[in-house]
Protein backbone atom coordinates (compact mmCIF):
# COMPACT_ATOMS: atom_id res chain seq x y z
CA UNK A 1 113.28 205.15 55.51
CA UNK A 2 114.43 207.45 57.76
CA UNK A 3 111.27 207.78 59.91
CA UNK A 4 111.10 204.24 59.90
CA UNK A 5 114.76 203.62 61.50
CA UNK A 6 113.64 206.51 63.63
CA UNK A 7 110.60 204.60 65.11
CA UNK A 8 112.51 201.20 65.50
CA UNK A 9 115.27 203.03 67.59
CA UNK A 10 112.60 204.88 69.79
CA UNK A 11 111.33 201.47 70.54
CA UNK A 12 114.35 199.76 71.55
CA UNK A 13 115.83 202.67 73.68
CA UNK A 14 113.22 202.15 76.44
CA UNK A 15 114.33 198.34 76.50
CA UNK A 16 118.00 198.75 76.28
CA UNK A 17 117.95 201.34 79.47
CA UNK A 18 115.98 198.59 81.23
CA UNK A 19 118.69 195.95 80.57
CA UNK A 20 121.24 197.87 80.98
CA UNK A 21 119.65 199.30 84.69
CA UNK A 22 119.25 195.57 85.60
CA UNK A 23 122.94 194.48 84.34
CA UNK A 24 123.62 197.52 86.66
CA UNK A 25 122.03 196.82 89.45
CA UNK A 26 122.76 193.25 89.42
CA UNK A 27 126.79 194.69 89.37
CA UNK A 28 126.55 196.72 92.33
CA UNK A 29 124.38 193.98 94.06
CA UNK A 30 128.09 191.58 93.53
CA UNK A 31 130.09 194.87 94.38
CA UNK A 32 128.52 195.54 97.62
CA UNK A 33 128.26 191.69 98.28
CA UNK A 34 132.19 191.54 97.99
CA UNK A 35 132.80 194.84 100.02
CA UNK A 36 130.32 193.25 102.60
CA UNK A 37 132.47 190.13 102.90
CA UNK A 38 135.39 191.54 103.19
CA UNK A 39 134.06 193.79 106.00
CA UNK A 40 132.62 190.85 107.33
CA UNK A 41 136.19 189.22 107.99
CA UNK A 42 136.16 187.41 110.85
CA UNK A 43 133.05 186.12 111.00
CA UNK A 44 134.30 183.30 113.67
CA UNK A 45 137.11 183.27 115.94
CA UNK A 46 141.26 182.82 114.82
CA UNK A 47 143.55 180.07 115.93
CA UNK A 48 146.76 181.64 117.17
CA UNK A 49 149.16 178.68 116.82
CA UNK A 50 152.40 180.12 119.38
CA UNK A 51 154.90 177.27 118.64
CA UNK A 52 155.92 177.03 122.42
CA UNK A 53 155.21 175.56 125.27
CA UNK A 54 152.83 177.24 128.18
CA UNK A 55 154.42 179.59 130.49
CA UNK A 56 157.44 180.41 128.51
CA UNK A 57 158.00 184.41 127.41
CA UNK A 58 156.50 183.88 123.84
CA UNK A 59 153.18 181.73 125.43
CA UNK A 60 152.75 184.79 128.63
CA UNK A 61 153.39 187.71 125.68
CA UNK A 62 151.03 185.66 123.53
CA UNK A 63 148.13 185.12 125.80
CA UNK A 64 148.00 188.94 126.46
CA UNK A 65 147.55 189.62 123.00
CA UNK A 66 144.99 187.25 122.87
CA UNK A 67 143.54 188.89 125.61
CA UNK A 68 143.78 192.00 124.77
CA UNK A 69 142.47 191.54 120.79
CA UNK A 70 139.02 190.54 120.38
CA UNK A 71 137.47 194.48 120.74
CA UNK A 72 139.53 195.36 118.05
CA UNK A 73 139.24 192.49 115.97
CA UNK A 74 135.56 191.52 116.37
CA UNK A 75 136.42 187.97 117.10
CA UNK A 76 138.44 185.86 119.73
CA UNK A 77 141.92 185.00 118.84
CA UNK A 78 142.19 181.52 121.12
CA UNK A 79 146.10 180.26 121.53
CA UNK A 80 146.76 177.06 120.72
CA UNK A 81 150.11 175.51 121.76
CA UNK A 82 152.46 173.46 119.50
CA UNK A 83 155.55 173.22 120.91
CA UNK A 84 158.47 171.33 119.83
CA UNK A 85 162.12 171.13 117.98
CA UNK A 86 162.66 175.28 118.75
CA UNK A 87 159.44 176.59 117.12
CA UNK A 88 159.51 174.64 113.96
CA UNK A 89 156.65 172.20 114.52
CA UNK A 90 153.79 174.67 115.22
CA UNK A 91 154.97 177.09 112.58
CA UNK A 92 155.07 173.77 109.67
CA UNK A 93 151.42 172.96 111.01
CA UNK A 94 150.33 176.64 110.50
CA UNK A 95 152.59 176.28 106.75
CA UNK A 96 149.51 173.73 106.09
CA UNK A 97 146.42 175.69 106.68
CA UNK A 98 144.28 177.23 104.61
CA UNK A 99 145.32 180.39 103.67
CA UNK A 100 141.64 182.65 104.39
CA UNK A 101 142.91 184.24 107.25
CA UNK A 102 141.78 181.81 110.06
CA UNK A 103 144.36 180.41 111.32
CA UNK A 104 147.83 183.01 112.51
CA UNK A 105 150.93 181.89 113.87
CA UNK A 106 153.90 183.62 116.30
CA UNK A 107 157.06 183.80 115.07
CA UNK A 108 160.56 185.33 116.63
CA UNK A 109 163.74 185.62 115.53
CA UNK A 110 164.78 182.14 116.10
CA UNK A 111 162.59 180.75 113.90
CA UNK A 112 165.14 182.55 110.99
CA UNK A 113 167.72 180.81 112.77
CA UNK A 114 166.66 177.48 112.63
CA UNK A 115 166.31 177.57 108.97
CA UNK A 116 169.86 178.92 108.48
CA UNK A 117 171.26 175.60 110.55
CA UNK A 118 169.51 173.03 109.04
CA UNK A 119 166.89 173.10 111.57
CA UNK A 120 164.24 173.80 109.06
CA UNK A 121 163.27 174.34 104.97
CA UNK A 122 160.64 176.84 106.44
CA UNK A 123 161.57 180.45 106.42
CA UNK A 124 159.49 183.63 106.81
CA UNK A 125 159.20 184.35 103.18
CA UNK A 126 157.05 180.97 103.35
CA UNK A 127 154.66 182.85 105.29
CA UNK A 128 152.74 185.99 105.17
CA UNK A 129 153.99 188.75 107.64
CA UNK A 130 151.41 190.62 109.16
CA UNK A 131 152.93 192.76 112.48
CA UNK A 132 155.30 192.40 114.98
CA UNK A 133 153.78 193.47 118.54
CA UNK A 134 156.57 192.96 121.14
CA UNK A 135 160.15 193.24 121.91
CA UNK A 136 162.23 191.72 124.50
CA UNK A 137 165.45 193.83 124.58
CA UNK A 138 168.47 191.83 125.44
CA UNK A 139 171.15 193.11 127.51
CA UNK A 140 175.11 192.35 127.86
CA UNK A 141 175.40 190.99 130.88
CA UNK A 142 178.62 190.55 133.00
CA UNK A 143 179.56 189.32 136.28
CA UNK A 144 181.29 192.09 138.02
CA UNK A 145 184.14 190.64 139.68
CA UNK A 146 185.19 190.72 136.13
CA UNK A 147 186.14 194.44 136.62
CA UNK A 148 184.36 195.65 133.32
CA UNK A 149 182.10 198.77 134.40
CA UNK A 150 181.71 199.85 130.69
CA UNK A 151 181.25 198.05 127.30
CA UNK A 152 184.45 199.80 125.90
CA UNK A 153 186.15 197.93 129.04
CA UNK A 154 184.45 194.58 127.81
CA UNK A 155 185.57 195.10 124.04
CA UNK A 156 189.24 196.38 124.64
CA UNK A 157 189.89 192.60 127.08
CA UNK A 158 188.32 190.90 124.54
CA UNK A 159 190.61 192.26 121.87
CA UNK A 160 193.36 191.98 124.05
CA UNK A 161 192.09 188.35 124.99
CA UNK A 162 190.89 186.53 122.02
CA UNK A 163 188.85 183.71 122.71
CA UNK A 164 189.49 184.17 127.00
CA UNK A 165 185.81 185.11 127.42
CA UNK A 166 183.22 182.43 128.29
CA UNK A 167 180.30 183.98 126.79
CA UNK A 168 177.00 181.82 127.88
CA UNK A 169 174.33 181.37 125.16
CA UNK A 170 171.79 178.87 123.46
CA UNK A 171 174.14 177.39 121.32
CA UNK A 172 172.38 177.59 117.59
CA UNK A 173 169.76 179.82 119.09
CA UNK A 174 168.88 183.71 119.35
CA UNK A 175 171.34 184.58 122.06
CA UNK A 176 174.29 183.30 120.24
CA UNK A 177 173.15 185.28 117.33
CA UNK A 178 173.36 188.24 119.68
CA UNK A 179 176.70 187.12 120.61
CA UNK A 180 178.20 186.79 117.41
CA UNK A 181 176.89 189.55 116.30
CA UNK A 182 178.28 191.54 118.92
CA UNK A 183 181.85 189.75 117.98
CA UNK A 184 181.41 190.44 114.53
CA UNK A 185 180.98 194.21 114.96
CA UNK A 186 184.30 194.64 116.99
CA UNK A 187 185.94 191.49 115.29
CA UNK A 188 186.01 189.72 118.31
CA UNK A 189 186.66 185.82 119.81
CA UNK A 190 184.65 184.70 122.39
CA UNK A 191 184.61 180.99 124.10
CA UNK A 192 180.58 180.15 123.60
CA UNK A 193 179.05 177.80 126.49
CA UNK A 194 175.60 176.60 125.64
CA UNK A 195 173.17 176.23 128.47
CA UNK A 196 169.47 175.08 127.40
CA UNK A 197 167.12 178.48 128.70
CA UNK A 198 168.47 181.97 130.15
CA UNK A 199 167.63 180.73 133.68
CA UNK A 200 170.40 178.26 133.75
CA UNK A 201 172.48 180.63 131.88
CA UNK A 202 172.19 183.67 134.04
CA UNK A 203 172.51 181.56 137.09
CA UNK A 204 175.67 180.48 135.54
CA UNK A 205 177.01 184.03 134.94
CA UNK A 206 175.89 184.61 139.07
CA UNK A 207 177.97 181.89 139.85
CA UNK A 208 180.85 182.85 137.87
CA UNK A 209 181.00 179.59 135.27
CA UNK A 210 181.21 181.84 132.73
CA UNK A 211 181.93 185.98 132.25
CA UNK A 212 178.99 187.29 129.81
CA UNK A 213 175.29 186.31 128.76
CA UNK A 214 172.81 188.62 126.96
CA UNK A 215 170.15 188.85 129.50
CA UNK A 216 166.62 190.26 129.88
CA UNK A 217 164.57 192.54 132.30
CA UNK A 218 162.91 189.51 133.83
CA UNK A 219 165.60 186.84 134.12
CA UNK A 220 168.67 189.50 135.53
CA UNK A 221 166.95 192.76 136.69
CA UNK A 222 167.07 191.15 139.98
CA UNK A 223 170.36 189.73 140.24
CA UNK A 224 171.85 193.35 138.78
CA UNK A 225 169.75 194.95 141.78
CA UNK A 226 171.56 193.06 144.25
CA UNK A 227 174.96 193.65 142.55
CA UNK A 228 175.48 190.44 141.60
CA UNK A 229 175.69 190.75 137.97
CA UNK A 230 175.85 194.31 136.08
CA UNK A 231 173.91 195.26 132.72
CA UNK A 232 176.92 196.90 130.16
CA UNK A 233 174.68 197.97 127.29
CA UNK A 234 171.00 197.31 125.79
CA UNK A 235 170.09 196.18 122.49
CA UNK A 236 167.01 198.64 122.28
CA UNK A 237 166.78 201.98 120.28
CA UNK A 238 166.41 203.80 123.53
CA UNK A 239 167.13 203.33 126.93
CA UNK A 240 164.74 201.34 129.04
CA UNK A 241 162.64 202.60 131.69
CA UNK A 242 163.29 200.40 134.21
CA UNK A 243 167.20 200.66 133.63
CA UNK A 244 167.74 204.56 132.39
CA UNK A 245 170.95 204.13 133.63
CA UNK A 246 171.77 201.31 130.76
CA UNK A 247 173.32 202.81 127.37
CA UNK A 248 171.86 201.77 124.35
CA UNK A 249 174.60 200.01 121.96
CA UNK A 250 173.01 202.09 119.29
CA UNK A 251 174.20 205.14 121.10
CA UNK A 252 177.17 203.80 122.05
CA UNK A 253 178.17 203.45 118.43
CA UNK A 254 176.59 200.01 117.16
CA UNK A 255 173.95 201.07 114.79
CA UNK A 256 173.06 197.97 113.32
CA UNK A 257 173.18 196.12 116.97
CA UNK A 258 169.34 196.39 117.79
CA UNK A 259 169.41 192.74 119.99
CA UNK A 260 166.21 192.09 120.76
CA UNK A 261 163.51 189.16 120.46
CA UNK A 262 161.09 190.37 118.46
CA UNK A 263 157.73 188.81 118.32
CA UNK A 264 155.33 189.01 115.54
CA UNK A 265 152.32 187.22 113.36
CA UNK A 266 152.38 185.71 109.81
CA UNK A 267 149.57 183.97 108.19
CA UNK A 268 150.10 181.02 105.77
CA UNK A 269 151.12 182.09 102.28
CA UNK A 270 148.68 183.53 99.79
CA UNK A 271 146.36 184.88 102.87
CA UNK A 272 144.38 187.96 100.93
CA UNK A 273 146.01 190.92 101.72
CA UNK A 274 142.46 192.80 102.61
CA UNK A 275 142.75 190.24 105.35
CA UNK A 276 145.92 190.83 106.22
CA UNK A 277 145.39 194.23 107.26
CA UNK A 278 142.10 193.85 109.11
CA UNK A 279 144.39 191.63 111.41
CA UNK A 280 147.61 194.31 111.32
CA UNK A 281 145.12 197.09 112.39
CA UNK A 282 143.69 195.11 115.18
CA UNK A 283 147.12 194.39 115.71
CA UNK A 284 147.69 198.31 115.76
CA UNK A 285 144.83 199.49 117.54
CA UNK A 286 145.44 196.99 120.57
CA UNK A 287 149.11 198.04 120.47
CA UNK A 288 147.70 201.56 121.27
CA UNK A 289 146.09 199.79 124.61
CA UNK A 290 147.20 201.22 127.63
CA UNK A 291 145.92 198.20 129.68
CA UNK A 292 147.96 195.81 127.16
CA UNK A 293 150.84 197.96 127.04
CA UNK A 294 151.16 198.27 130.95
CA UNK A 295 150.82 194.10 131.27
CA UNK A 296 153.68 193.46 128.44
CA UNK A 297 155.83 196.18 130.30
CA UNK A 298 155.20 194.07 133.19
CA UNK A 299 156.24 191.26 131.50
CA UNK A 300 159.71 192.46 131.18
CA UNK A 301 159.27 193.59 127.23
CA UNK A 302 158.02 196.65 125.43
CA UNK A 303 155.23 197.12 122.67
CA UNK A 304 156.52 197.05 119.56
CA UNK A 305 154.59 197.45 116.31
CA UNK A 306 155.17 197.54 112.67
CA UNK A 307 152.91 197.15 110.06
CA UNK A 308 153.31 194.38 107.56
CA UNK A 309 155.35 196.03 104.96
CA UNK A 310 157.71 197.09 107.46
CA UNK A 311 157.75 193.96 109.72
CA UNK A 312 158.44 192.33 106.44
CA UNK A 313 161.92 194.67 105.34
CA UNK A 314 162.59 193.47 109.36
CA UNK A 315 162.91 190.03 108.31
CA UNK A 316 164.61 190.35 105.12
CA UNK A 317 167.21 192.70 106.73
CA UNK A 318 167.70 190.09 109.77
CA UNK A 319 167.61 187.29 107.08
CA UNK A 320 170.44 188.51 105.72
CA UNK A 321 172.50 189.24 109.01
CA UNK A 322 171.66 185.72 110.12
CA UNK A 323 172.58 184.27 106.76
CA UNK A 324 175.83 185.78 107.18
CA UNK A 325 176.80 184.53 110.30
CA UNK A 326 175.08 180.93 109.84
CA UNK A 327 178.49 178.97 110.44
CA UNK A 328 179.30 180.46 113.63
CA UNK A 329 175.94 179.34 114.76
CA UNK A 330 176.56 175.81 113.48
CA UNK A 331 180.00 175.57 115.24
């Protein structure tokens, strides 16, 4: 008996090693099938819906990035324009697609804005964040004749002056988020005036309509030159390069006052996180581009990367500010 039970388990060993090397095989064959399709990713180009309107600073930061992309990603990364109602009708459409990786969108700061005032259900947790890539740092801008040569000058009249200071922003929009966050930190009144784009607000500052604006490199830098208007303090964590001069209002005191646009990409929700990152470490790798950092600085902004799990604490922590100081914006 035992020489027989011997015999019939010789005779099925050679079998069983043959199913079990084809079972095997036939596993690694679908393991290295999935590895190569997920190296594989893109195999065709990426819409890049930017939810603005050609020429503006989100389309010319866009386009470089676009420009700059495809010999780090492997494939082109074509913009596509869908403007309308401040950002919220491209970002919806990109809400819709398909979420294998295909189709990105832009997204800023306002965009978390218009869903705190009604603008919007959409919010960035309805999307996948995958990096932000630049920064437009805003500055507090003053006309001179005003007398203020320092920001502790500008908070200690409007202390002393509640509500006296015309302060010109996009009423509902990013710069009167700056604004009232700036009042909220020194639990200050200003006056808003709302003005549709920063041109027509800075010229307004210039002609003395109003006394403050946040401003940028590329809309003031020129009018500050020429002594017309004066930069008190920069939303950045350092000091700019083209205004060294410029405190930061970090340094100054204001920690949690980093006012800047930031501009980033998110992918409709559910996008496979494998995918995510091949598009964050293009993202990376052609924020480590000297030609594409010297055309953003250019530009008037700075490169600014994070990856997506800290571009996504960015968000939640701006959420929150934003959240908080919804019914100013609203008012």
């Amino acid at each position: 008996m035992r020489f027989a039970h011997s015999q019939t388990a010789d005779s099925i060993k050679p079998w069983t090693r043959r199913v079990l090397t084809a079972v095997a095989g036939s596993v690694l064959a679908v393991g290295c099938a999935s590895v190569s399709a997920q190296e594989a990713y893109p195999e065709e180009p990426v819409e890049f819906i930017v939810p603005w309107g050609p020429g503006g600073g989100s389309d010319v930061l866009m386009r470089l990035v676009s420009n700059n992309i495809e010999e780090h990603l492997g494939q082109p990364l074509p913009v596509i324009n869908m403007p309308g109602v401040s950002g919220t009708v491209g970002l919806a459409d990109l809400a819709e697609r398909p979420a294998d990786g295909y189709t990105v969108g832009q997204v800023h700061d306002g965009f978390l804005v218009s869903h705190h005032t009604g603008l919007t259900p959409l919010n960035w947790d309805d999307f996948e964040p995958i990096a932000s890539i630049t920064a437009s740092p805003q500055y507090l801008t003053v006309n001179p004749e005003r007398g203020w040569e320092t920001m502790a000058d500008f908070v200690e009249y409007a202390r002393e002056n509640p509500g006296e200071i015309r302060f010109g922003v996009t009423l509902g929009g990013v710069p009167h988020l700056h604004a009232a966050m700036i009042a909220e930190a020194e639990d200050l009144e200003f006056r808003y005036v709302g003005f549709e784009g920063t041109g027509e607000r800075i010229r307004a500052l210039v002609g003395g309509h109003i006394d403050a604006a946040m401003g940028d490199i590329a809309s003031s830098n020129q009018f500050v030159e020429n002594g017309d208007l004066a930069f008190l303090a920069v939303g950045h964590t350092e000091r700019m390069a083209q205004t060294p001069d410029v405190p930061t209002l970090m340094e100054l005191g204001y920690e949690d006052l980093q006012l800047s646009i930031l501009r980033g990409l998110i992918a409709p929700k559910g996008t496979p996180e494998d995918r995510i990152a091949v598009m964050a470490d293009a993202l990376e790798a052609t924020a480590n581009d000297e030609d594409f950092i010297r055309a953003v600085n250019n530009s008037g902004a700075e490169v600014h990367y994070m990856g997506p799990d800290e571009y996504r604490a960015h968000l939640e922590r701006l959420d929150a500010t934003v959240e908080r100081l919804a019914g100013q914006l609203q008012q």
